[in-house]
PDB file of N, CA and C in Angstrom:
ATOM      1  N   UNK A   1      23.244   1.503  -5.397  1.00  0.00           N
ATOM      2  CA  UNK A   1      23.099   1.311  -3.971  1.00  0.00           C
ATOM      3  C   UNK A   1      22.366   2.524  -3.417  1.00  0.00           C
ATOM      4  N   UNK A   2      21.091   2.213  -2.540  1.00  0.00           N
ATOM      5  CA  UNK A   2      20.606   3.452  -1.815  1.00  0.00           C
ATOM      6  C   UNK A   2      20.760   3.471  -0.384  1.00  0.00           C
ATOM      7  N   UNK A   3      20.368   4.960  -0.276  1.00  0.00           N
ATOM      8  CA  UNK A   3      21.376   5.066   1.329  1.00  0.00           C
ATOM      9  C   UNK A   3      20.193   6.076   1.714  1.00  0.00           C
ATOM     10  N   UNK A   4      20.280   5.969   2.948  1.00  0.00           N
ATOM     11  CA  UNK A   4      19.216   7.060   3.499  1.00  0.00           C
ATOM     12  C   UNK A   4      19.986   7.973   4.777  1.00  0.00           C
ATOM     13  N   UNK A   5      19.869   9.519   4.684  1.00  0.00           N
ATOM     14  CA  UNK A   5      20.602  10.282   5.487  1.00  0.00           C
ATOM     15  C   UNK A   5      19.737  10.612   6.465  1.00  0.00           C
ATOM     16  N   UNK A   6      19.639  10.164   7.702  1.00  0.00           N
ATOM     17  CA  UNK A   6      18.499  11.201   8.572  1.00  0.00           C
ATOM     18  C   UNK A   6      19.641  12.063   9.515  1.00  0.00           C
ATOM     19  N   UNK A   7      19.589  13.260   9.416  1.00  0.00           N
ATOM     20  CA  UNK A   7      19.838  14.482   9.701  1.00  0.00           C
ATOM     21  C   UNK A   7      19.339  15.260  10.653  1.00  0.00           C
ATOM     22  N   UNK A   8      19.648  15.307  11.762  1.00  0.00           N
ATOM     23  CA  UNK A   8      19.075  16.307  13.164  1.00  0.00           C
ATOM     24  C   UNK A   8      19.922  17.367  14.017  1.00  0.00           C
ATOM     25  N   UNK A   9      19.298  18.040  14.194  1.00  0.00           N
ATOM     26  CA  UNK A   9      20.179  18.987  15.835  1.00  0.00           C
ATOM     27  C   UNK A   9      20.834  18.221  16.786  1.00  0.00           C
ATOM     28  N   UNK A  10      21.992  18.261  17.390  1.00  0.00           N
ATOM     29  CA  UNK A  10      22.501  18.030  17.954  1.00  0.00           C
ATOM     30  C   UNK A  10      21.932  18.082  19.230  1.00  0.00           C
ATOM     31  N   UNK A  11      22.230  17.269  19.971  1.00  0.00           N
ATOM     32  CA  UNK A  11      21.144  16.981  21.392  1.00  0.00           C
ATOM     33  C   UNK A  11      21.805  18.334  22.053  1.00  0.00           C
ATOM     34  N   UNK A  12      20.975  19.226  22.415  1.00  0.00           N
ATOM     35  CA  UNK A  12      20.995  20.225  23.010  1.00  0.00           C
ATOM     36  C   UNK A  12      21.410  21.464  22.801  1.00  0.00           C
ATOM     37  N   UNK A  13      21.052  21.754  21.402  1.00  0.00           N
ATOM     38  CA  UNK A  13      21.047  22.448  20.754  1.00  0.00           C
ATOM     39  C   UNK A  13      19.872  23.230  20.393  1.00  0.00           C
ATOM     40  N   UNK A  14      18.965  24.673  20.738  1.00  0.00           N
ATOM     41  CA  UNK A  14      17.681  24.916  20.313  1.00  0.00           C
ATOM     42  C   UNK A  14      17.383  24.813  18.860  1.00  0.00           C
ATOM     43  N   UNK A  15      16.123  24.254  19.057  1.00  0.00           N
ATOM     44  CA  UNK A  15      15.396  23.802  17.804  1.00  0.00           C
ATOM     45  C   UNK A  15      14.024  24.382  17.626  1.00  0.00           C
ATOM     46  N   UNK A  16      14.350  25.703  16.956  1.00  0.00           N
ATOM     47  CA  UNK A  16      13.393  27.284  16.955  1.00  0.00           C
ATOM     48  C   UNK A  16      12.027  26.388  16.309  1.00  0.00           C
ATOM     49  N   UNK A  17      11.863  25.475  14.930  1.00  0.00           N
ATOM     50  CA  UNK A  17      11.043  24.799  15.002  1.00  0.00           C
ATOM     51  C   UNK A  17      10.246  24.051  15.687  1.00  0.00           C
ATOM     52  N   UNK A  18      10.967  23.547  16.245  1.00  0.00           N
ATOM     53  CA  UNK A  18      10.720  22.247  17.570  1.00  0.00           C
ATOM     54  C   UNK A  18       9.835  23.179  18.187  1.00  0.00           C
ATOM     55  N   UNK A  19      10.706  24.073  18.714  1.00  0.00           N
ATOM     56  CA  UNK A  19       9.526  24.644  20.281  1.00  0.00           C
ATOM     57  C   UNK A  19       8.788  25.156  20.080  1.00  0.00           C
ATOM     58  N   UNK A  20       8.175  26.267  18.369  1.00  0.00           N
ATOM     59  CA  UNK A  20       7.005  26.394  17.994  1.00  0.00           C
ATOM     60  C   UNK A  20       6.469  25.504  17.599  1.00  0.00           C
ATOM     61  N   UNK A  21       6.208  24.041  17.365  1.00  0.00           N
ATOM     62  CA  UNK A  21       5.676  23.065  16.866  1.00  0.00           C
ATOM     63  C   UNK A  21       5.053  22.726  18.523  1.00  0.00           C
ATOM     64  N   UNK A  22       5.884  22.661  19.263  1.00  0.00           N
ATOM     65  CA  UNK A  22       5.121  21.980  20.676  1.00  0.00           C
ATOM     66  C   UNK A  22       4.106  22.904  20.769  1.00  0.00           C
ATOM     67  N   UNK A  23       4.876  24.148  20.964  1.00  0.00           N
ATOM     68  CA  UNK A  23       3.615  25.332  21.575  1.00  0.00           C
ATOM     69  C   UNK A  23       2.565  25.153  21.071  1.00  0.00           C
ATOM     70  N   UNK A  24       2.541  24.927  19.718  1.00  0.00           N
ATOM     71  CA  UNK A  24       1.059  25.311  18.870  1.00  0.00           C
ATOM     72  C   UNK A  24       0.357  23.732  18.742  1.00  0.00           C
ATOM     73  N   UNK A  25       1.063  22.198  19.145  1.00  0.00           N
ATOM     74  CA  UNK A  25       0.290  21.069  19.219  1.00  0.00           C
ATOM     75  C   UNK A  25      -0.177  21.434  20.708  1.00  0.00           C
ATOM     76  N   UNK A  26       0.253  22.020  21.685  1.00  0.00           N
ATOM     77  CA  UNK A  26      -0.416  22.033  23.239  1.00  0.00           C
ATOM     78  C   UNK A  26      -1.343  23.025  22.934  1.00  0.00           C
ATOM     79  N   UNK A  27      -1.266  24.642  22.071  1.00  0.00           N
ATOM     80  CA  UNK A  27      -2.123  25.338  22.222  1.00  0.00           C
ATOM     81  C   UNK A  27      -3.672  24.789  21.634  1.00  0.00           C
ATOM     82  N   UNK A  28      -3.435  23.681  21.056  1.00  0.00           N
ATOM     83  CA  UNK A  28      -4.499  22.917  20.470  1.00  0.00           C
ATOM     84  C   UNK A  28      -4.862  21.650  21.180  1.00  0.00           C
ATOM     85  N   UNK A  29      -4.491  21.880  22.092  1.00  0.00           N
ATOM     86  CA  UNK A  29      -5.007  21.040  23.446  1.00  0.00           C
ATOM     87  C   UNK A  29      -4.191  19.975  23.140  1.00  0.00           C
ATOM     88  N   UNK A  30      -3.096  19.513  23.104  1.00  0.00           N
ATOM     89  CA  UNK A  30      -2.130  18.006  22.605  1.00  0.00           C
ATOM     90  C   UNK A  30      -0.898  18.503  24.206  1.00  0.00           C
ATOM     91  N   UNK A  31      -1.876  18.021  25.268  1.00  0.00           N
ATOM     92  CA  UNK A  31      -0.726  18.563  26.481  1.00  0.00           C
ATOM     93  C   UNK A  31      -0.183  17.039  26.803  1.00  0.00           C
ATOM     94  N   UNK A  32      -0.259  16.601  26.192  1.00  0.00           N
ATOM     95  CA  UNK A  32       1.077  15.469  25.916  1.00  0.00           C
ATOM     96  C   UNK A  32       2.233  15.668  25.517  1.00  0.00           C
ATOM     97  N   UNK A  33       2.122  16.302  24.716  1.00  0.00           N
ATOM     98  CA  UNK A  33       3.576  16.603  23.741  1.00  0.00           C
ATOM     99  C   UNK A  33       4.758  17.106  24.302  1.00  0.00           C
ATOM    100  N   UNK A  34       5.187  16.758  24.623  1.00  0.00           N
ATOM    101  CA  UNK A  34       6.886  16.963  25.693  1.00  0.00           C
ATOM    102  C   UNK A  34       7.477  17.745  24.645  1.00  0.00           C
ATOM    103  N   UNK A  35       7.562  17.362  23.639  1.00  0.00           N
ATOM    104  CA  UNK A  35       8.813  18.035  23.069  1.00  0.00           C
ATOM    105  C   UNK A  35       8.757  17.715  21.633  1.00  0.00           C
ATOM    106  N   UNK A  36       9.454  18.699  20.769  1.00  0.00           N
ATOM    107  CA  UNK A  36       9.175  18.276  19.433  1.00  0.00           C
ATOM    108  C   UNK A  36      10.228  18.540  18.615  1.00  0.00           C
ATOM    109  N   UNK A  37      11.248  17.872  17.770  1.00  0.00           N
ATOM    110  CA  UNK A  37      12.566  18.124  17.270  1.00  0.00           C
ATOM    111  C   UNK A  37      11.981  17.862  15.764  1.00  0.00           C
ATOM    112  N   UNK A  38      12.796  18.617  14.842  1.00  0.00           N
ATOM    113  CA  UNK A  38      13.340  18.709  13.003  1.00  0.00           C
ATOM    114  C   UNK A  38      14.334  18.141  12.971  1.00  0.00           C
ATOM    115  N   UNK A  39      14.149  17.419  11.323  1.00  0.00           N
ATOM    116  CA  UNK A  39      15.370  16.858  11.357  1.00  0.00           C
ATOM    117  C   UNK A  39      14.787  16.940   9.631  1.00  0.00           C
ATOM    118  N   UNK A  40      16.000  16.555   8.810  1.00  0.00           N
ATOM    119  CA  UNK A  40      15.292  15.819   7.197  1.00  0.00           C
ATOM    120  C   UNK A  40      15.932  14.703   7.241  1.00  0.00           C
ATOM    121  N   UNK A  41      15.727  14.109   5.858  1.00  0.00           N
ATOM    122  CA  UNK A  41      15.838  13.054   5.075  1.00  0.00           C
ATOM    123  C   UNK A  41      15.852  12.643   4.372  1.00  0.00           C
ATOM    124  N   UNK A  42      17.210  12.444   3.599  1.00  0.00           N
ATOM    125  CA  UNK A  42      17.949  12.239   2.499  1.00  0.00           C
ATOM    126  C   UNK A  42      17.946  10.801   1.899  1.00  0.00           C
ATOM    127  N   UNK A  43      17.475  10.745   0.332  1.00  0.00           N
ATOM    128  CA  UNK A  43      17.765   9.344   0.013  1.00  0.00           C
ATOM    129  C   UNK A  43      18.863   9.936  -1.028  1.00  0.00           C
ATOM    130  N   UNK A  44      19.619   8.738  -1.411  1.00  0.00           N
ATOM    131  CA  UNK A  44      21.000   9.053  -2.081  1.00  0.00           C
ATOM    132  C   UNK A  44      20.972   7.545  -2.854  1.00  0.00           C
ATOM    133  N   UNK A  45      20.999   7.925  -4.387  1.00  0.00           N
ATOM    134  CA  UNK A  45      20.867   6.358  -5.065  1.00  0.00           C
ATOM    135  C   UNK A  45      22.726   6.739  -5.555  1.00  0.00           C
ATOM    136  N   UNK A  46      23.247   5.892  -5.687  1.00  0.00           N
ATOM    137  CA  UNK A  46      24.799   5.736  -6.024  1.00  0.00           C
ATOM    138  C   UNK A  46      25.197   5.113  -6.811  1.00  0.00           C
ATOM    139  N   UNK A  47      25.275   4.886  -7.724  1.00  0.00           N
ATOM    140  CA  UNK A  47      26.296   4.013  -8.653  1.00  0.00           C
ATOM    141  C   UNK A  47      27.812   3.633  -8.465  1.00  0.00           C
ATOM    142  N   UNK A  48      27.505   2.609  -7.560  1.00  0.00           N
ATOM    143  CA  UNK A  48      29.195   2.457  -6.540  1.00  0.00           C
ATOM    144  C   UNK A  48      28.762   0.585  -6.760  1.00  0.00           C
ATOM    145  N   UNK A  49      29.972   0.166  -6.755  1.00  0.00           N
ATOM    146  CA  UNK A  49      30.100  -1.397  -6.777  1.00  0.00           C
ATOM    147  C   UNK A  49      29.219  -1.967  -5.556  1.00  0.00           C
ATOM    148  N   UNK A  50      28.085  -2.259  -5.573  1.00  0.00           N
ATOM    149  CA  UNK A  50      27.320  -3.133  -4.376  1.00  0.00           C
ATOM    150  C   UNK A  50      27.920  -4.118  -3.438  1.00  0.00           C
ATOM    151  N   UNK A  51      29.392  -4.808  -3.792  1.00  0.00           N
ATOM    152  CA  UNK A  51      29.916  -5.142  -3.241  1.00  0.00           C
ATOM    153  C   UNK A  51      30.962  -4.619  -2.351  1.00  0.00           C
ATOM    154  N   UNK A  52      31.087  -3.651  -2.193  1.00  0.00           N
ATOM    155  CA  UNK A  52      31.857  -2.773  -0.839  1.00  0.00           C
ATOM    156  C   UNK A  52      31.191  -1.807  -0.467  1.00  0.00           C
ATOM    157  N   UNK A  53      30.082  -1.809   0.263  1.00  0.00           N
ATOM    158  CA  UNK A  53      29.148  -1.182   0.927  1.00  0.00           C
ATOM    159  C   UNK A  53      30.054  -0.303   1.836  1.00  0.00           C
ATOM    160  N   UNK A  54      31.287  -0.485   2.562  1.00  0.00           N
ATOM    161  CA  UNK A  54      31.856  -0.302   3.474  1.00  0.00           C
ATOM    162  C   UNK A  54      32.266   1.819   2.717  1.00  0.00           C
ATOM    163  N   UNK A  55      33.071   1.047   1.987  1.00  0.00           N
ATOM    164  CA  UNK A  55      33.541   2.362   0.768  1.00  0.00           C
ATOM    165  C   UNK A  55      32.498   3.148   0.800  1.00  0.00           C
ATOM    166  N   UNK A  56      31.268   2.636   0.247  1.00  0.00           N
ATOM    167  CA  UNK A  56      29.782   3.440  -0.495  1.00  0.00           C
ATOM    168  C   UNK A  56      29.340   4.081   0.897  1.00  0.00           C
ATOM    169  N   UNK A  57      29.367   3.581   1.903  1.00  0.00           N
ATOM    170  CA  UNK A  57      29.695   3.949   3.264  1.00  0.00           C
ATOM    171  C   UNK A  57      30.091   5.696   3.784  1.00  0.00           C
ATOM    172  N   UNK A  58      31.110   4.998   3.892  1.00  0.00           N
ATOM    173  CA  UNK A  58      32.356   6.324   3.820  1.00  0.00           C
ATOM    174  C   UNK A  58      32.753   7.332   2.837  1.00  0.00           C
ATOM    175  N   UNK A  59      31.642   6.967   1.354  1.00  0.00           N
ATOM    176  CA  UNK A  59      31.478   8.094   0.747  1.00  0.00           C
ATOM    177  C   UNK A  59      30.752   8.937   0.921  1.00  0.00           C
ATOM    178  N   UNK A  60      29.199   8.335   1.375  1.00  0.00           N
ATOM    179  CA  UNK A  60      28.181   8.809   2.223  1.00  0.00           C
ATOM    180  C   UNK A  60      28.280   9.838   3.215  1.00  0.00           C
ATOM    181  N   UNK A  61      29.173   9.032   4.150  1.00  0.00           N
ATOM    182  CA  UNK A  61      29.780  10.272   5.251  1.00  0.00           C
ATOM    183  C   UNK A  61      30.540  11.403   5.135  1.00  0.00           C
ATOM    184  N   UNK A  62      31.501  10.968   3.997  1.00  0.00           N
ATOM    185  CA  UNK A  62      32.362  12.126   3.019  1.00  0.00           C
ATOM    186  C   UNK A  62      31.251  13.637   2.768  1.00  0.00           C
ATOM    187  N   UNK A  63      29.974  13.189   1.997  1.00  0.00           N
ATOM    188  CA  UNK A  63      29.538  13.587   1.565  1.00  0.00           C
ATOM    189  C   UNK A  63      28.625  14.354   3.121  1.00  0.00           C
ATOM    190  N   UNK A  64      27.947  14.076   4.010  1.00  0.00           N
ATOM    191  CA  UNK A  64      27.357  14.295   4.595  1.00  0.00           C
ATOM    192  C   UNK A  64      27.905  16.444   5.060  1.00  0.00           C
ATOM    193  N   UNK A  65      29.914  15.268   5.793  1.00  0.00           N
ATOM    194  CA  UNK A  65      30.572  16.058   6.143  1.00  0.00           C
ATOM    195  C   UNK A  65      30.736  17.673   5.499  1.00  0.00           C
ATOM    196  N   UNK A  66      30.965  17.883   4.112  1.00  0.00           N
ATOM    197  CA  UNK A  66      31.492  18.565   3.170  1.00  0.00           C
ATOM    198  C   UNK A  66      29.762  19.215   2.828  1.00  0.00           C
ATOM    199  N   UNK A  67      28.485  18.497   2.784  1.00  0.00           N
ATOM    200  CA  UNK A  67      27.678  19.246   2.360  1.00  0.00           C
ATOM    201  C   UNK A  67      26.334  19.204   3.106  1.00  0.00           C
ATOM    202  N   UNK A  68      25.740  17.649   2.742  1.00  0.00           N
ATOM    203  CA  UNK A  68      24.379  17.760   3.307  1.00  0.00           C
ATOM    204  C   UNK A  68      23.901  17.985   4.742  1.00  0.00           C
ATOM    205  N   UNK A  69      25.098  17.798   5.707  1.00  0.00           N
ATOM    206  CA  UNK A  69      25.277  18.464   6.929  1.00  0.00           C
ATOM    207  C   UNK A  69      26.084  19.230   7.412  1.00  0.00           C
ATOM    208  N   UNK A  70      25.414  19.771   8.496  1.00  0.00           N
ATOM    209  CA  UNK A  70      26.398  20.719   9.108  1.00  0.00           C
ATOM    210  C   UNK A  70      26.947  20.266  10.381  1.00  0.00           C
ATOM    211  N   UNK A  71      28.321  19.981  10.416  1.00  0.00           N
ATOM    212  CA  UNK A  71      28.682  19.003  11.515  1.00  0.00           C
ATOM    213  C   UNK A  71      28.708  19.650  12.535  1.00  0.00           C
ATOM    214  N   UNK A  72      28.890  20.623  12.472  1.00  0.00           N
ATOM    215  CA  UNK A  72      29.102  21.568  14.087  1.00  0.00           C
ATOM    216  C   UNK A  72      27.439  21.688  14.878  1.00  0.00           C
ATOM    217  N   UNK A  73      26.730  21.733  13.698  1.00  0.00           N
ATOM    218  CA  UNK A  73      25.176  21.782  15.006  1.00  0.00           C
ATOM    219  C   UNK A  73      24.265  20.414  15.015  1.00  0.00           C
ATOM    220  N   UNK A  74      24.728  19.572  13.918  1.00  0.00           N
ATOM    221  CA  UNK A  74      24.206  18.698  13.456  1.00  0.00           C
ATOM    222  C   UNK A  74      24.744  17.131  13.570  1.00  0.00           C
ATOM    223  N   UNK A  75      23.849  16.131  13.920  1.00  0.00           N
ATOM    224  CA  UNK A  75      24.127  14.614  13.546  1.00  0.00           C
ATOM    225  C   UNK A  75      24.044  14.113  12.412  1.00  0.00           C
ATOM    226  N   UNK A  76      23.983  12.698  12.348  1.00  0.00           N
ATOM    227  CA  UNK A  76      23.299  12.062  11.017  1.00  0.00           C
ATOM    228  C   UNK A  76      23.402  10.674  11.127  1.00  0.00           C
ATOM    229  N   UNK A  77      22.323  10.077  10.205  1.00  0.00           N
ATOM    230  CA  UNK A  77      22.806   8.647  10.763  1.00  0.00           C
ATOM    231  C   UNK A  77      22.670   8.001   9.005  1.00  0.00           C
ATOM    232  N   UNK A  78      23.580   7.341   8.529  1.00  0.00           N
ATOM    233  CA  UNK A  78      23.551   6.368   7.673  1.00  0.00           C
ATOM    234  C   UNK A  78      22.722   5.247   7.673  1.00  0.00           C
ATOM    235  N   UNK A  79      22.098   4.741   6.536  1.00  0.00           N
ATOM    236  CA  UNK A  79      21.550   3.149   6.312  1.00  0.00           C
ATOM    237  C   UNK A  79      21.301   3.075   4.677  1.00  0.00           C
ATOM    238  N   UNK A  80      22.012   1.791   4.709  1.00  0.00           N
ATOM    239  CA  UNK A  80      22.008   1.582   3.444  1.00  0.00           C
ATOM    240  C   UNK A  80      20.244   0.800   3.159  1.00  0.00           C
ATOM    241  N   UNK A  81      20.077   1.199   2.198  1.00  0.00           N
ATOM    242  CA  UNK A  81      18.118   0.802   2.259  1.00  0.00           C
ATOM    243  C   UNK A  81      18.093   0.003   1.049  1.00  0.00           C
ATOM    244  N   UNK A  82      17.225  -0.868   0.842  1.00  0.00           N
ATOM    245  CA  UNK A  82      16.762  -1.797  -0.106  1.00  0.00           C
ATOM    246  C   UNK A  82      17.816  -2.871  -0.637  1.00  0.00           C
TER     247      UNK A  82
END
């Protein structure tokens, strides 16, 4: 089963990337660009019974919690893919 983690800053939280990424798309004339946030993205293949997605789920999040995120500055969003 594959799962995909997308991972971001917490809404309102500074994002030292983000705001040098705007600066330098406007300093290049892109004065559109409102705003610009980081985030990654995790694929996770599992060897878990395909039939309780729910579980494979909540291992996902297990896992998010304990490592691939940091819950205190950070979101994440689950989807199981393919």
């Amino acid at each position: 089963m594959r799962f995909r983690v997308d991972i971001r800053r917490r809404e309102g939280l500074s994002d030292p990337e983000g705001v040098t990424t705007r600066r330098a798309l406007r300093d290049l004339g892109y004065d559109a660009v409102a705003d610009v946030h980081f985030g990654r993205t995790i694929y996770l293949d599992l060897d878990l019974d395909a039939d309780d997605p729910d579980a494979a789920t909540a291992d996902v999040a297990e896992m998010c919690e304990r490592l691939l995120a940091n819950p205190v500055i950070e979101d994440y969003d689950i989807e199981v893919v393919g």
